[in-house]
Protein backbone atom coordinates (compact mmCIF):
# COMPACT_ATOMS: atom_id res chain seq x y z
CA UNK A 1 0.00 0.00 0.00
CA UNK A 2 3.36 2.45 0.58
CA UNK A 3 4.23 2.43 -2.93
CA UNK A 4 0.98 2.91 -4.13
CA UNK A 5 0.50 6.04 -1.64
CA UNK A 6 4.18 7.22 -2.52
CA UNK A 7 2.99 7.35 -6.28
CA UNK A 8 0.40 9.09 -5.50
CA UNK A 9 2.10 11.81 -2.96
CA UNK A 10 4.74 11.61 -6.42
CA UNK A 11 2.12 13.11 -8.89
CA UNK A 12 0.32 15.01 -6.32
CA UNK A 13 3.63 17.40 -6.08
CA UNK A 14 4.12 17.31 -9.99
CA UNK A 15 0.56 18.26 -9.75
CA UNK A 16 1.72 21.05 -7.83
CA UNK A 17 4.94 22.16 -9.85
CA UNK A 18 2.42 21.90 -13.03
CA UNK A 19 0.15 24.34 -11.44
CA UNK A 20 2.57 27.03 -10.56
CA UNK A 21 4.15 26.74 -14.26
CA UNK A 22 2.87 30.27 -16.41
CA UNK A 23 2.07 28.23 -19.42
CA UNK A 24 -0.32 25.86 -17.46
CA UNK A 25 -1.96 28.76 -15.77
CA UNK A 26 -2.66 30.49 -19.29
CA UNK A 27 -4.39 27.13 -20.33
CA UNK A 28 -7.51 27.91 -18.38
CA UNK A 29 -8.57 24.52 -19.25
CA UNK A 30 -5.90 22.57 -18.40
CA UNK A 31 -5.58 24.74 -14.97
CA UNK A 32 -9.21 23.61 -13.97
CA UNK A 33 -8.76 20.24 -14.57
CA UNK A 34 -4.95 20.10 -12.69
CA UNK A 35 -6.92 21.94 -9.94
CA UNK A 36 -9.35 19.45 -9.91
CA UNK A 37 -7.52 16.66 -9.93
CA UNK A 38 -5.07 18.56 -7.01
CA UNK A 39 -8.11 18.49 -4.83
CA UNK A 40 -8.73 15.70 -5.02
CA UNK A 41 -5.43 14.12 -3.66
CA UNK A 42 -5.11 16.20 -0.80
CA UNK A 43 -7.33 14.04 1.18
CA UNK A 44 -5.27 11.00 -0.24
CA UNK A 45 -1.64 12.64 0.68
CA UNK A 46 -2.81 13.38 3.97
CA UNK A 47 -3.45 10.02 4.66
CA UNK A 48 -0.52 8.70 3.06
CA UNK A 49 1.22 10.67 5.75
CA UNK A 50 -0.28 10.25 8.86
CA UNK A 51 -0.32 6.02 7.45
CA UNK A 52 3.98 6.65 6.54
CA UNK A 53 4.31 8.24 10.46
CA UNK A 54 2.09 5.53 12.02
CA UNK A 55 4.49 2.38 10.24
CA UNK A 56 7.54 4.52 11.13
CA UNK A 57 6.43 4.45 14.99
CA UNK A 58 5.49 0.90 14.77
CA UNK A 59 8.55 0.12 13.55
CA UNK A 60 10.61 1.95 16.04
CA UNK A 61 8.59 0.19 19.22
CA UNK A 62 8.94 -2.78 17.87
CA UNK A 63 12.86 -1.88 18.01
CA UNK A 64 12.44 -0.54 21.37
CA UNK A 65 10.70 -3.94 22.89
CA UNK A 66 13.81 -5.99 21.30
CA UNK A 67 16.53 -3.93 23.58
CA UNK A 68 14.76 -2.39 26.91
CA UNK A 69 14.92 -4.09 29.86
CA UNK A 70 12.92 -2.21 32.11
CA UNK A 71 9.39 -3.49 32.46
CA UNK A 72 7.57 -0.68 33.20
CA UNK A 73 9.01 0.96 29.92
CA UNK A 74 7.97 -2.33 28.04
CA UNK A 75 4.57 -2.31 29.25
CA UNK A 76 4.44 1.04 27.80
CA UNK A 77 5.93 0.25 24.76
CA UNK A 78 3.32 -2.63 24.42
CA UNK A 79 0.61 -0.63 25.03
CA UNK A 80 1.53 1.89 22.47
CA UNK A 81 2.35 -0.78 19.55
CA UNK A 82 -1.66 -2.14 20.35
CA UNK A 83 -2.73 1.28 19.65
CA UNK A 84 -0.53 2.15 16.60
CA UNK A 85 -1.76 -1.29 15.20
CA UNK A 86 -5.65 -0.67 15.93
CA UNK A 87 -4.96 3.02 13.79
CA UNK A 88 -2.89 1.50 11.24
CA UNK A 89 -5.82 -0.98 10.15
CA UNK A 90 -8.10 1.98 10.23
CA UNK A 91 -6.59 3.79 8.30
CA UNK A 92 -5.83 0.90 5.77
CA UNK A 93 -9.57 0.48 5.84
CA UNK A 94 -9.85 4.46 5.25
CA UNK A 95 -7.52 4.29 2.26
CA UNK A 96 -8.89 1.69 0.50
CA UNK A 97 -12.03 3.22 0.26
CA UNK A 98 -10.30 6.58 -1.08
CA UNK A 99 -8.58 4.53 -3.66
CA UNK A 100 -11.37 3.36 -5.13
CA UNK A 101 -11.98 6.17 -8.14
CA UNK A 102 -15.16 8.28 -7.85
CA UNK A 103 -17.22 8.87 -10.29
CA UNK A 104 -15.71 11.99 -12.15
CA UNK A 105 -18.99 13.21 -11.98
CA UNK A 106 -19.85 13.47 -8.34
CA UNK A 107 -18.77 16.94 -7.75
CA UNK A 108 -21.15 18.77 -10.26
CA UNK A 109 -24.63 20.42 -10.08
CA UNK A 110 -27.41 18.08 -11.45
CA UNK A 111 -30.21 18.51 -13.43
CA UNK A 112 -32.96 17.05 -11.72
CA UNK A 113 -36.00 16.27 -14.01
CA UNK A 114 -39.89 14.24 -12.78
CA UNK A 115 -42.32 13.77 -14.81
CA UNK A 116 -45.49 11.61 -14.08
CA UNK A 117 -46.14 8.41 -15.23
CA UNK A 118 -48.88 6.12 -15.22
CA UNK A 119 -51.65 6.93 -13.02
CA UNK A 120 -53.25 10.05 -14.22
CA UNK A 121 -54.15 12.48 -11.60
CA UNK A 122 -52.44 10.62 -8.84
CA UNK A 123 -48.99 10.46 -10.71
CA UNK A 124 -48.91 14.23 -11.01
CA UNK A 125 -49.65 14.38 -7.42
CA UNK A 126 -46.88 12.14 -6.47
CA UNK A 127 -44.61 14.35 -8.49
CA UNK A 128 -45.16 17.15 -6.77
CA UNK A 129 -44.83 15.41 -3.72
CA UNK A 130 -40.95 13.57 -4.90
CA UNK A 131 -40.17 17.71 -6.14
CA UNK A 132 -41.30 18.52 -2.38
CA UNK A 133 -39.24 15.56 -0.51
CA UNK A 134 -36.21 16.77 -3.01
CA UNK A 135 -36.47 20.31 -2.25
CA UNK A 136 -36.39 19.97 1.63
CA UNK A 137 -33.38 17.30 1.09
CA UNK A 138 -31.82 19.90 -0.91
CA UNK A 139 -32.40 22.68 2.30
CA UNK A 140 -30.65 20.25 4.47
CA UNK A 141 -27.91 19.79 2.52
CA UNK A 142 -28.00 23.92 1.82
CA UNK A 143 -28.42 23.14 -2.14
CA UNK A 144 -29.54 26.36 -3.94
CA UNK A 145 -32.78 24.69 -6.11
CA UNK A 146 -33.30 26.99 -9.47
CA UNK A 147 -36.25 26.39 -11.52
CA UNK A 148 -35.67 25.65 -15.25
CA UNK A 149 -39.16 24.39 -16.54
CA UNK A 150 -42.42 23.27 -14.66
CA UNK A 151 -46.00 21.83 -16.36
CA UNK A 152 -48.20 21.65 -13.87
CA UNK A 153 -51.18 18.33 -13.21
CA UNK A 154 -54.99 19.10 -13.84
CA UNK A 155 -55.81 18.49 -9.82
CA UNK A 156 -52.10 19.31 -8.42
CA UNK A 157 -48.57 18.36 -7.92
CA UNK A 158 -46.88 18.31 -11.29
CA UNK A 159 -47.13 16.89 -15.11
CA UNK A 160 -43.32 17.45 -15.36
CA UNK A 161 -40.84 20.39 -13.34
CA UNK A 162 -37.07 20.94 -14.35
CA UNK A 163 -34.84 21.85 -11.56
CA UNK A 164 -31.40 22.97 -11.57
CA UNK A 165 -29.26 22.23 -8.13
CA UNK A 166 -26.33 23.75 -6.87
CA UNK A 167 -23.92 23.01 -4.41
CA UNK A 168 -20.85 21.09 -3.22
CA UNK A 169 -21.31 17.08 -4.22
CA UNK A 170 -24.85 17.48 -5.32
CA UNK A 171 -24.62 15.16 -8.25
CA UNK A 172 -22.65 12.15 -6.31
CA UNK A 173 -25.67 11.94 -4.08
CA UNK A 174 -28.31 12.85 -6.35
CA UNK A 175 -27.80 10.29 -8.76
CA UNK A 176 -29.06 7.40 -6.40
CA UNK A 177 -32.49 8.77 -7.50
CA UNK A 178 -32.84 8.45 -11.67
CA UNK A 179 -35.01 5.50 -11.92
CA UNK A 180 -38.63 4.84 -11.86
CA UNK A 181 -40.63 5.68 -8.34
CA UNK A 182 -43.83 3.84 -7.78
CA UNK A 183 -46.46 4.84 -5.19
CA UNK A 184 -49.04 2.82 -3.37
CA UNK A 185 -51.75 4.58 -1.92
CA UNK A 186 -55.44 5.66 -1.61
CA UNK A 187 -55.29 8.63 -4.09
CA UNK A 188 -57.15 11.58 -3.55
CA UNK A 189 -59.31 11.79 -6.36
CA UNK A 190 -60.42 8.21 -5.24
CA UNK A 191 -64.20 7.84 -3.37
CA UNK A 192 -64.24 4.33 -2.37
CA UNK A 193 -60.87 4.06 -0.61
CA UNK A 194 -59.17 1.78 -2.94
CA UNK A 195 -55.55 1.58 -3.06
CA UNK A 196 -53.95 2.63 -6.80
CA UNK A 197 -50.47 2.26 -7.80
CA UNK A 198 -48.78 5.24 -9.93
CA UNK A 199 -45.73 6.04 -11.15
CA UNK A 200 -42.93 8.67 -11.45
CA UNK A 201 -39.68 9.43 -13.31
CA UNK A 202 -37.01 11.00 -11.90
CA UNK A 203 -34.11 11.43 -13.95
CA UNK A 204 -30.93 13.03 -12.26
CA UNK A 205 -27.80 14.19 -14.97
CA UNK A 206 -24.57 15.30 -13.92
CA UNK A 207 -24.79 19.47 -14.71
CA UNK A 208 -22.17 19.78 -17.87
CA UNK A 209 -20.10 22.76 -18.24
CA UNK A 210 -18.78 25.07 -21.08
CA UNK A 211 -15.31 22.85 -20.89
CA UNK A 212 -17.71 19.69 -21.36
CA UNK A 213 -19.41 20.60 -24.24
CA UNK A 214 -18.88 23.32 -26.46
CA UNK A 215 -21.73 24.62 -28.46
CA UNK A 216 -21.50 27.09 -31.58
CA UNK A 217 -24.11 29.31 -31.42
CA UNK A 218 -25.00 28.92 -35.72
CA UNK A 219 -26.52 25.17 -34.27
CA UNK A 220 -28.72 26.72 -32.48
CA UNK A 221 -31.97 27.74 -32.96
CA UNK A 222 -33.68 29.70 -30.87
CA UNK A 223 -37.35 30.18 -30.14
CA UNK A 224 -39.05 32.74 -27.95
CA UNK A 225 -42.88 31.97 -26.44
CA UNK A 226 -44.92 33.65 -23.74
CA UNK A 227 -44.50 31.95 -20.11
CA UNK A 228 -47.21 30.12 -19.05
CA UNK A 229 -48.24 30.23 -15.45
CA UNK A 230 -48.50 32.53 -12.38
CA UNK A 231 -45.83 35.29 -12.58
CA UNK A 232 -47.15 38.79 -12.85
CA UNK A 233 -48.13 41.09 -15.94
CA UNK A 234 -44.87 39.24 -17.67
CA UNK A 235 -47.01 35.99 -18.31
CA UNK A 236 -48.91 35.37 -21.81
CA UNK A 237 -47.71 39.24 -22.82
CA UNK A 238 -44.12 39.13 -23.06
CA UNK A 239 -42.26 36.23 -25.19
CA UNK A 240 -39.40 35.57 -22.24
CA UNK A 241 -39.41 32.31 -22.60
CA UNK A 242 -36.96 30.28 -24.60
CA UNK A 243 -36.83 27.37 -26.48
CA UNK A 244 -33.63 25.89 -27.75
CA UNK A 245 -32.99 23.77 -30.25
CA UNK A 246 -29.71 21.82 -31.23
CA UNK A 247 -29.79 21.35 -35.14
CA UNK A 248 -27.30 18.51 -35.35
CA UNK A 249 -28.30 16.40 -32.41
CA UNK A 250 -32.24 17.92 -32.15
CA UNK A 251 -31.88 18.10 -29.03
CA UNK A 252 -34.15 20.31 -27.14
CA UNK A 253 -34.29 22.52 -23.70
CA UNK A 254 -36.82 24.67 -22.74
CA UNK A 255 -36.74 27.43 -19.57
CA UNK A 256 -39.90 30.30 -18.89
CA UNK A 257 -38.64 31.66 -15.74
CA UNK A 258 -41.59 33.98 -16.11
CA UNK A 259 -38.85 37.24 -15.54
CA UNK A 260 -36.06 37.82 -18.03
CA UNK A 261 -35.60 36.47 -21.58
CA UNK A 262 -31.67 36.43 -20.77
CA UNK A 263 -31.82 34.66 -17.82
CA UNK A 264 -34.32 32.28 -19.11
CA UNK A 265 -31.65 31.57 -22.08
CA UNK A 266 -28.54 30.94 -20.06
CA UNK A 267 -31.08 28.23 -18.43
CA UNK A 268 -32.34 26.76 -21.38
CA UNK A 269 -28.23 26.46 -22.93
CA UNK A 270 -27.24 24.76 -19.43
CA UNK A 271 -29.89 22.22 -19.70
CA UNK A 272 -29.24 21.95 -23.50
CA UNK A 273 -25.54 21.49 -22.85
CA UNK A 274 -26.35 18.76 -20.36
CA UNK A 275 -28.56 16.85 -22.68
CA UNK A 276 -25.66 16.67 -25.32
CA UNK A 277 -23.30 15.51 -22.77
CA UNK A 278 -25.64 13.03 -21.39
CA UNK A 279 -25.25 11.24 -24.54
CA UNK A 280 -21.81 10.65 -24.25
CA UNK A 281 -21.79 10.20 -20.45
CA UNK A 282 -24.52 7.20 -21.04
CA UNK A 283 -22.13 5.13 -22.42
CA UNK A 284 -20.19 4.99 -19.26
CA UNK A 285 -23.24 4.67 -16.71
CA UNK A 286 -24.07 1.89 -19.05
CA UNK A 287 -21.12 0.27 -18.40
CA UNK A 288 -21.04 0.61 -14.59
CA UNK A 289 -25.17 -0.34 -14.28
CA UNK A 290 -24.09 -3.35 -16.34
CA UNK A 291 -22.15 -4.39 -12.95
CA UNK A 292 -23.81 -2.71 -10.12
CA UNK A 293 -27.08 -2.79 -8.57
CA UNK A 294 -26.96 0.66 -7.09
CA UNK A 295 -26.46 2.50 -10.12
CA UNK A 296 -29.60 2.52 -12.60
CA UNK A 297 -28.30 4.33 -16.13
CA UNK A 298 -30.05 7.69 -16.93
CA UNK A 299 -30.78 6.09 -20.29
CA UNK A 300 -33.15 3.26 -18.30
CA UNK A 301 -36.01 5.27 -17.71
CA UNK A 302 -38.39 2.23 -17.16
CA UNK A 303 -36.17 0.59 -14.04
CA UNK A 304 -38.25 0.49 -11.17
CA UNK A 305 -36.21 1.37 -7.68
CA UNK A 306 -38.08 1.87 -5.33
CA UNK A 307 -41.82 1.82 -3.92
CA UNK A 308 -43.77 3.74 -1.79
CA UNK A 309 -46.68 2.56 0.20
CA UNK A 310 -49.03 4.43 2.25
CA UNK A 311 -51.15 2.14 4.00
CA UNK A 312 -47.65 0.37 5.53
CA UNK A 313 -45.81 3.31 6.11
CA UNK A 314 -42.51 1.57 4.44
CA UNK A 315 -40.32 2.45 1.26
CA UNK A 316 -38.29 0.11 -0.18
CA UNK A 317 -35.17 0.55 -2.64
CA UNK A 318 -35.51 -3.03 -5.19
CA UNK A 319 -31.75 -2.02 -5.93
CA UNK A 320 -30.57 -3.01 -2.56
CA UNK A 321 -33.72 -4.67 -1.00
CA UNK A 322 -33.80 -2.51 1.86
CA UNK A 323 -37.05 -1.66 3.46
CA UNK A 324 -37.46 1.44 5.96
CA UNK A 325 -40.75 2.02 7.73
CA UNK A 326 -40.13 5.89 8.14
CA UNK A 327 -42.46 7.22 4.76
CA UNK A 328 -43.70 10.26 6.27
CA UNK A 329 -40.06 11.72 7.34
CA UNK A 330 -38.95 10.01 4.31
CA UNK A 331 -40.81 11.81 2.36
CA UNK A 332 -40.45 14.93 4.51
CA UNK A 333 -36.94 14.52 3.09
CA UNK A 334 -35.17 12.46 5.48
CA UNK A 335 -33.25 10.42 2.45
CA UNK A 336 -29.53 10.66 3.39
CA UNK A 337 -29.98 7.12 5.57
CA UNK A 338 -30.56 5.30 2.25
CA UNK A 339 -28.42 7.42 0.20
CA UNK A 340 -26.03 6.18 2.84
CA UNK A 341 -26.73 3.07 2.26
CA UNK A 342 -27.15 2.52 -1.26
CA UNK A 343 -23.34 4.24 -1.49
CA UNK A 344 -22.08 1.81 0.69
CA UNK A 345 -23.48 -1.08 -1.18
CA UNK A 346 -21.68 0.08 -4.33
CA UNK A 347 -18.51 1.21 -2.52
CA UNK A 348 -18.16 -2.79 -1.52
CA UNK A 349 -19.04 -3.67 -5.20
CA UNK A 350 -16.45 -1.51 -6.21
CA UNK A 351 -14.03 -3.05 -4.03
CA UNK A 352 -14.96 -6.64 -4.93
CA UNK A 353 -14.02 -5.26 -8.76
CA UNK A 354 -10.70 -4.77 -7.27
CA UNK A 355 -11.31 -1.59 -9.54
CA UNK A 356 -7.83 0.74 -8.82
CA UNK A 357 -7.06 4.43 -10.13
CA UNK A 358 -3.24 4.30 -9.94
């Protein structure tokens, strides 16, 4: 495990030399990327040393023990070797779990997108309840939650509503929740009290940037409509809202933040952006859901993960058959217990690939 850490601490400090060079600065590019990537190790290196300091003491008590004589400064010594031992197997433990790579991914904004599914009435509401149990999540976790596009359901909740989240690690917990969500309860449109079973999508993408994806503007086409909605004397009179349109890929994003035409653009071009990196970025989450039960790809918009049902009180995850009978906090957005757990389950996945960065 040294050498491994030692290569590591090695490219960490070219890392660092890189950094500081003029030429690599000037590469903005390249400079965000080495920055990255520098962050990222620091956790690692410090490790690596307090690990390197730990074997260095065990090795000099062990020395000690092999040439003192005095008892009460060998009991000492023993006593102080236990300890040293107990950290260094934590700290292996720590380290394998930071060698494992993360997602590249995990440190973004997401895209959050749910949209009904079957049920009719009852899957809008159950939208807007998922949009609800996200948002207070998101409060916990002091996420900033920008809307991008919303279509509201005939007797509440929502049809489909685009959200934009931003924060530190938003993506590498978000993305537990792209899959199918399926709810069990007495709806309330229903009079005889009969249990129905709906449906919603959520679909969570990793937030792409202008060194992701670069757009020309000439494959664009842009349209401008009236926002829809409550909002003020903007709505049906003014055309803010925007509708963009990627000519080779016809891929489209939408965003009527009901106030300014520019801001409603710069919306519509992140979500577009993020749609035309999705495409690429499916092939990898492809690859990984091929292996692992926690991950469902974005591009598998019919895998059901988990249900919801009222009359029980319990919500289980099918990915990791895990059943917690805590709905109402659950859905009050209490969700970082199975995010928790669902990130361990992969993390020991991961380790049974023997998967290794370096």
């Amino acid at each position: 495990m040294l050498e491994k850490l030692e290569a590591i601490y090695k490219r960490y400090k070219e890392i660092e030399e890189e950094m500081n060079n003029p030429l690599i600065m000037a590469d903005m590019k390249k400079y965000i990327r080495l920055s990255k990537d520098y962050k990222e190790l620091q956790r690692v290196v410090k490790a690596y040393k307090d690990y390197k300091n730990v074997m260095e003491n065990i090795v000099s008590t062990r020395e000690l023990l092999k040439t003192e004589k005095d008892e009460e400064f060998r009991e000492m010594a023993k006593l102080e070797l236990s300890e040293l031992t107990s950290r260094k197997d934590v700290l292996e433990e720590e380290i394998r779990l930071m060698l494992i790579p993360a997602d590249p991914q995990d440190d973004k904004n997401a895209i959050v997108e749910i949209r009904a599914g079957t049920g009719g009435d009852e899957a809008s509401i159950f939208a807007g309840d998922l949009y609800r149990m996200y948002a207070k999540y998101c409060e916990t976790k002091n996420w900033k939650i920008e809307l991008v596009d919303v279509t509201e359901g005939t007797a509440g909740g929502f049809k489909e509503i685009i959200v934009e989240v931003k924060g530190d690690g938003v993506y590498g917990l978000m993305k537990y929740e792209s899959g199918v969500h399926r709810v069990q309860r007495v709806p309330k449109t229903e009079t005889q009290g009969r249990v129905h079973t709906s449906a919603a999508t959520v679909v969570v993408l990793p937030e792409a940037d202008e060194f992701d994806v670069v757009i020309h503007v000439n494959d664009i086409r842009k349209d401008l409509f009236c926002s829809s909605g409550p909002g003020g004397q903007s709505v049906n009179t003014t055309y803010s809202a925007v509708r963009l349109t990627h000519i080779p890929t016809g891929v489209v994003a939408q965003c009527q933040d009901q106030k300014s035409q520019i801001k409603n653009y710069e919306k519509a071009l992140s979500v577009l952006r993020t749609r035309i990196y999705e495409m690429e970025y499916k092939k990898y989450l492809d690859e990984i859901s091929s292996r692992r039960k926690t991950m469902v790809s974005t591009g598998d918009r019919s895998a059901k993960i988990r249900t919801y049902n009222w009359p029980q009180g319990r919500v289980t995850d099918h990915r990791i058959n895990l059943t917690m009978y805590n709905l109402q906090s659950f859905i009050d957005g209490s969700i970082q217990e199975l995010i928790d757990q669902l990130q361990l389950a992969e993390n020991a996945e991961r380790l049974k690939e023997g998967i290794s960065q370096y």
